[in-house]
Protein backbone atom coordinates (compact mmCIF):
# COMPACT_ATOMS: atom_id res chain seq x y z
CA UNK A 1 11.43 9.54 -13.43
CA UNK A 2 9.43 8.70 -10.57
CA UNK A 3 11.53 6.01 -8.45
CA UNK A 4 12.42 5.56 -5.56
CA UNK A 5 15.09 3.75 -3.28
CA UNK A 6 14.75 3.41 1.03
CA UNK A 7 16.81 1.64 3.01
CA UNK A 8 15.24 1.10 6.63
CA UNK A 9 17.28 -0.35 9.86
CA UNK A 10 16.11 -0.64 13.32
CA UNK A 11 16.92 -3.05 15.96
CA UNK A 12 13.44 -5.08 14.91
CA UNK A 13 13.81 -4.98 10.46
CA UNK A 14 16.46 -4.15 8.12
CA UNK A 15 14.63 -3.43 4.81
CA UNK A 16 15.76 -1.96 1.35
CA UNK A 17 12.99 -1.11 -1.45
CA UNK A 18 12.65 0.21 -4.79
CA UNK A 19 9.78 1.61 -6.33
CA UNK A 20 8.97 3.03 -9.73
CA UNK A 21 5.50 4.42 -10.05
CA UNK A 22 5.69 3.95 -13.52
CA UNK A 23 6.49 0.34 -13.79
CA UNK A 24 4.93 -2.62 -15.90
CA UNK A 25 3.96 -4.54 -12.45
CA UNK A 26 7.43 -6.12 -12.37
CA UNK A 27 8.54 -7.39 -8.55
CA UNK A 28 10.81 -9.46 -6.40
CA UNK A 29 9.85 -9.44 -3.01
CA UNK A 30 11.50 -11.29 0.13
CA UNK A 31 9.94 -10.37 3.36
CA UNK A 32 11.06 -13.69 5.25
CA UNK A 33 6.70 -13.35 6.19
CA UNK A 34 5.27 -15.75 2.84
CA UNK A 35 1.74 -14.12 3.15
CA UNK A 36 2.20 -10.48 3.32
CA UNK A 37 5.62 -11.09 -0.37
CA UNK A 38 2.03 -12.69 -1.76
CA UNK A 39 0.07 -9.40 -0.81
CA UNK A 40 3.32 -6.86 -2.20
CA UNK A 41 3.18 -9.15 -5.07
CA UNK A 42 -0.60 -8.60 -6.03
CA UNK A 43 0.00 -4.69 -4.88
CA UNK A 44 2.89 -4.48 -7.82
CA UNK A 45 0.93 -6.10 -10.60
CA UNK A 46 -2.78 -4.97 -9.82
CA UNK A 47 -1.12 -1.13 -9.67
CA UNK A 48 1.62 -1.81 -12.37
CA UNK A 49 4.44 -0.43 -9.82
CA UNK A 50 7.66 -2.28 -10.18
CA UNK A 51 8.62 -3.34 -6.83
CA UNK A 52 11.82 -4.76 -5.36
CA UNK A 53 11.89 -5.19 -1.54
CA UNK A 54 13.98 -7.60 1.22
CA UNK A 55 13.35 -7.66 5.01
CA UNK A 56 15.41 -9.38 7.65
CA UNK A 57 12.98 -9.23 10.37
CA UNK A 58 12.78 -10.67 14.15
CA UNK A 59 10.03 -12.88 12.57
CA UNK A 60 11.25 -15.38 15.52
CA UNK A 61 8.97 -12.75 17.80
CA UNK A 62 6.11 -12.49 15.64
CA UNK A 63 5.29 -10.53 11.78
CA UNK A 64 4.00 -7.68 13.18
CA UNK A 65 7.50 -5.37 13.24
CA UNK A 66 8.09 -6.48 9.65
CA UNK A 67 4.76 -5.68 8.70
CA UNK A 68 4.64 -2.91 10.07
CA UNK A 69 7.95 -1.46 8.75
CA UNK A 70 7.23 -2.53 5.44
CA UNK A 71 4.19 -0.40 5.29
CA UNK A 72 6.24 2.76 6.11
CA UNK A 73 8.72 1.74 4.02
CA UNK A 74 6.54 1.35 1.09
CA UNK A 75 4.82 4.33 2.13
CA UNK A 76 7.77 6.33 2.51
CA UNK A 77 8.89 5.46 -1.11
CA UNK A 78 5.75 6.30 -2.54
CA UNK A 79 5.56 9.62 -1.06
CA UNK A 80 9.80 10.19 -2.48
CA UNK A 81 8.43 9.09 -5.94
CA UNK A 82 5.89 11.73 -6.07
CA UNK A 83 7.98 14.80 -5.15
CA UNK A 84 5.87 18.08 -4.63
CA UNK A 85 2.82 15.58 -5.70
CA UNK A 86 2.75 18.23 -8.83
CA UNK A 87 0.35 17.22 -11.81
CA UNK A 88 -1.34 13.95 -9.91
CA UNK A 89 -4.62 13.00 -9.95
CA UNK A 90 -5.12 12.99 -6.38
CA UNK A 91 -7.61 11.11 -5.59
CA UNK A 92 -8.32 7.24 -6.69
CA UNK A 93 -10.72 4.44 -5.78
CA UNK A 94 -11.16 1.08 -6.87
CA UNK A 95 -14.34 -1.69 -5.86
CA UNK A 96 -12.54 -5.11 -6.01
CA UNK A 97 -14.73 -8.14 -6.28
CA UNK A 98 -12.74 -11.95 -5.36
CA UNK A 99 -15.73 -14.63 -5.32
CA UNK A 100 -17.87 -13.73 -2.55
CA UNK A 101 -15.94 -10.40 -1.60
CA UNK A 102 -16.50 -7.38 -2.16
CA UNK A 103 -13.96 -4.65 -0.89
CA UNK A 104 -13.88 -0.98 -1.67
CA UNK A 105 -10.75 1.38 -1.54
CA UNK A 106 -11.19 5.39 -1.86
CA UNK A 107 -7.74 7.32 -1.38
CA UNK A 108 -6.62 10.48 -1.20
CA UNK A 109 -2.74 11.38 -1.47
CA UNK A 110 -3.50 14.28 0.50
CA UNK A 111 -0.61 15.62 2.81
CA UNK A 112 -2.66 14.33 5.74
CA UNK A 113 -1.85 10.32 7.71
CA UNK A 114 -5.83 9.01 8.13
CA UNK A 115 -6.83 5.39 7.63
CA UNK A 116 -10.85 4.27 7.60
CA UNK A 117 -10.43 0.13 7.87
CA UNK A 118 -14.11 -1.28 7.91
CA UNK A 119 -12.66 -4.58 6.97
CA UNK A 120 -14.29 -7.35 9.33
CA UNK A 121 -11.89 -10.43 8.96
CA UNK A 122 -13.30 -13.69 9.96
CA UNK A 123 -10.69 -15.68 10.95
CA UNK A 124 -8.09 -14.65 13.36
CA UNK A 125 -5.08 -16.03 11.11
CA UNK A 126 -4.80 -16.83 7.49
CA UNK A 127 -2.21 -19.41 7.61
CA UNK A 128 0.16 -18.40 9.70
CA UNK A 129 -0.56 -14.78 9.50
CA UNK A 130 -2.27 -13.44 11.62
CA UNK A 131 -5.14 -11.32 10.37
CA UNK A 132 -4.96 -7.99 12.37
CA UNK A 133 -1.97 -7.16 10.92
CA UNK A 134 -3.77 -6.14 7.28
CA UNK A 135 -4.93 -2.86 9.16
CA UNK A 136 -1.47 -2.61 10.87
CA UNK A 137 -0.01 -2.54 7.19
CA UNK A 138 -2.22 0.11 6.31
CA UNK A 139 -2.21 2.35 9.05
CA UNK A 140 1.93 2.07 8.64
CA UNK A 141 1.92 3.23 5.03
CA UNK A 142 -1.58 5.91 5.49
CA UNK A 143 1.15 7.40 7.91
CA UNK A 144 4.76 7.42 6.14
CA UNK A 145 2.77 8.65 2.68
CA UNK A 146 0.77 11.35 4.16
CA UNK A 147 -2.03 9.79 2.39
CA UNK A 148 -5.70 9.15 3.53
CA UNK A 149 -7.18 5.68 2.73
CA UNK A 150 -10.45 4.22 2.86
CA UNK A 151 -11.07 0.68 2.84
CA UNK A 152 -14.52 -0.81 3.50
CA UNK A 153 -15.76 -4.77 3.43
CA UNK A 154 -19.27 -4.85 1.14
CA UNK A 155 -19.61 -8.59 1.29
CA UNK A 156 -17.19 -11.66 2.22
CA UNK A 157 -16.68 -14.69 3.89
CA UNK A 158 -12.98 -16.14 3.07
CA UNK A 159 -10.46 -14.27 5.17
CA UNK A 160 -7.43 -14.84 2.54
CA UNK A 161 -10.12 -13.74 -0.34
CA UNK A 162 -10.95 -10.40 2.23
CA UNK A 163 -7.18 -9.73 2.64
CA UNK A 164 -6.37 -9.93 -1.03
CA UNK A 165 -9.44 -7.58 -2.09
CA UNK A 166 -8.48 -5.35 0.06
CA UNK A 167 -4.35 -5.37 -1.43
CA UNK A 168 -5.45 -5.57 -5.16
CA UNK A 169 -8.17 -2.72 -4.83
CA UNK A 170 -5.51 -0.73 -2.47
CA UNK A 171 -3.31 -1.04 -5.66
CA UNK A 172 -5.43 -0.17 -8.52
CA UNK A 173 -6.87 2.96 -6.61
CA UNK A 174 -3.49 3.82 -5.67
CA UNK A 175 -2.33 3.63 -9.23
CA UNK A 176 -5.24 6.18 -10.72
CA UNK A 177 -4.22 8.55 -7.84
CA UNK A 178 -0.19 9.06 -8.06
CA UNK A 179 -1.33 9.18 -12.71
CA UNK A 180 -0.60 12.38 -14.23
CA UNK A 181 -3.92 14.57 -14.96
CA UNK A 182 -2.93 16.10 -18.90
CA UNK A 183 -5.29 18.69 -17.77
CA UNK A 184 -3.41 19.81 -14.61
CA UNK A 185 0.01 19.10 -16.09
CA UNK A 186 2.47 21.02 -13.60
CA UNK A 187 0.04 21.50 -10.85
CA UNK A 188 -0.92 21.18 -7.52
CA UNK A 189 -3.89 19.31 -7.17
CA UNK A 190 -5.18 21.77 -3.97
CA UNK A 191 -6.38 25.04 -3.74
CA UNK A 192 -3.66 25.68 -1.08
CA UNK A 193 -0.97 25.13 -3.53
CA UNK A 194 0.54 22.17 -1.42
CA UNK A 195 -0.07 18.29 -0.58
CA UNK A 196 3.04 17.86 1.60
């Protein structure tokens, strides 16, 4: 079965996650940050992964360490779930359109930490959230799965809209990429015989 469970304590976060790759989109998620449970929320139903996560965070400083964690945490449990990465696709991508926005994700579980964010967003916070801390999500998890992720803005104008593209079309690419190829059952998808 691939699942996964990570416990993560530091001075800043103290975080414990489950993941199973093979879910029905199933979650309960308590971050103590409202905005980025909504964006784990979308990320468990749009890829079908069955998600259970809790942060206590110094969210009296700011969200950034507990978005930040959570990233590698998620990322960390993604990469435990998929073992030696034997019989994956690989590869996934997904164009997500919300209204006016258009975002595209392209993603490679890869053995190698490289994030591409072309993402312009508008406004500087979405509610409380500040914005900035989308790419600081992504860059944490790019890292702690050894994956490489691309996400680029085609069109948009609503920076809770941009943000949620970019979650939901993170998930649904992710999903194709950590599926089983029938054709390559048992093997690694790379010529060098390893993605790790």
């Amino acid at each position: 079965m691939r699942k996964s469970e990570i416990a993560r304590k530091t001075a800043e976060t103290d975080i414990a996650l489950t993941l199973d790759l093979d879910g029905c989109g199933n979650y309960s998620v308590d971050t103590g940050v409202g905005f980025l449970d909504h964006m784990l929320a979308l990320f468990a139903v749009h890829g079908r992964f069955d998600l259970s996560a809790t942060c206590k965070g110094d969210v009296r400083v700011d969200a950034h360490h507990t978005v930040e964690d959570m990233g590698l945490t998620l990322g960390a449990a993604v990469s435990q779930a998929l073992g030696d990465r034997r019989g994956i696709n690989r590869y996934g991508e997904a164009a997500l359109p919300m209204d006016e926005t258009l975002v595209l994700c392209a993603l490679d579980i890869s053995g190698r930490s490289h994030l591409t964010f072309a993402v312009p967003i508008p406004s500087p916070k979405i509610g409380e959230f500040d914005s900035e801390l989308v790419e600081e999500f992504f860059v944490a998890f790019a890292r702690a799965c050894a994956a490489t992720i691309h996400l680029r803005e085609f069109s948009g104008g609503n920076s809770h809209h941009i943000a949620e593209c970019c979650f939901k079309a993170f998930a649904r690419a992710l999903s194709k990429a950590v599926g089983m190829d029938g054709a390559r059952a048992g093997e690694i998808p790379s010529s060098k015989g390893t993605l790790t």
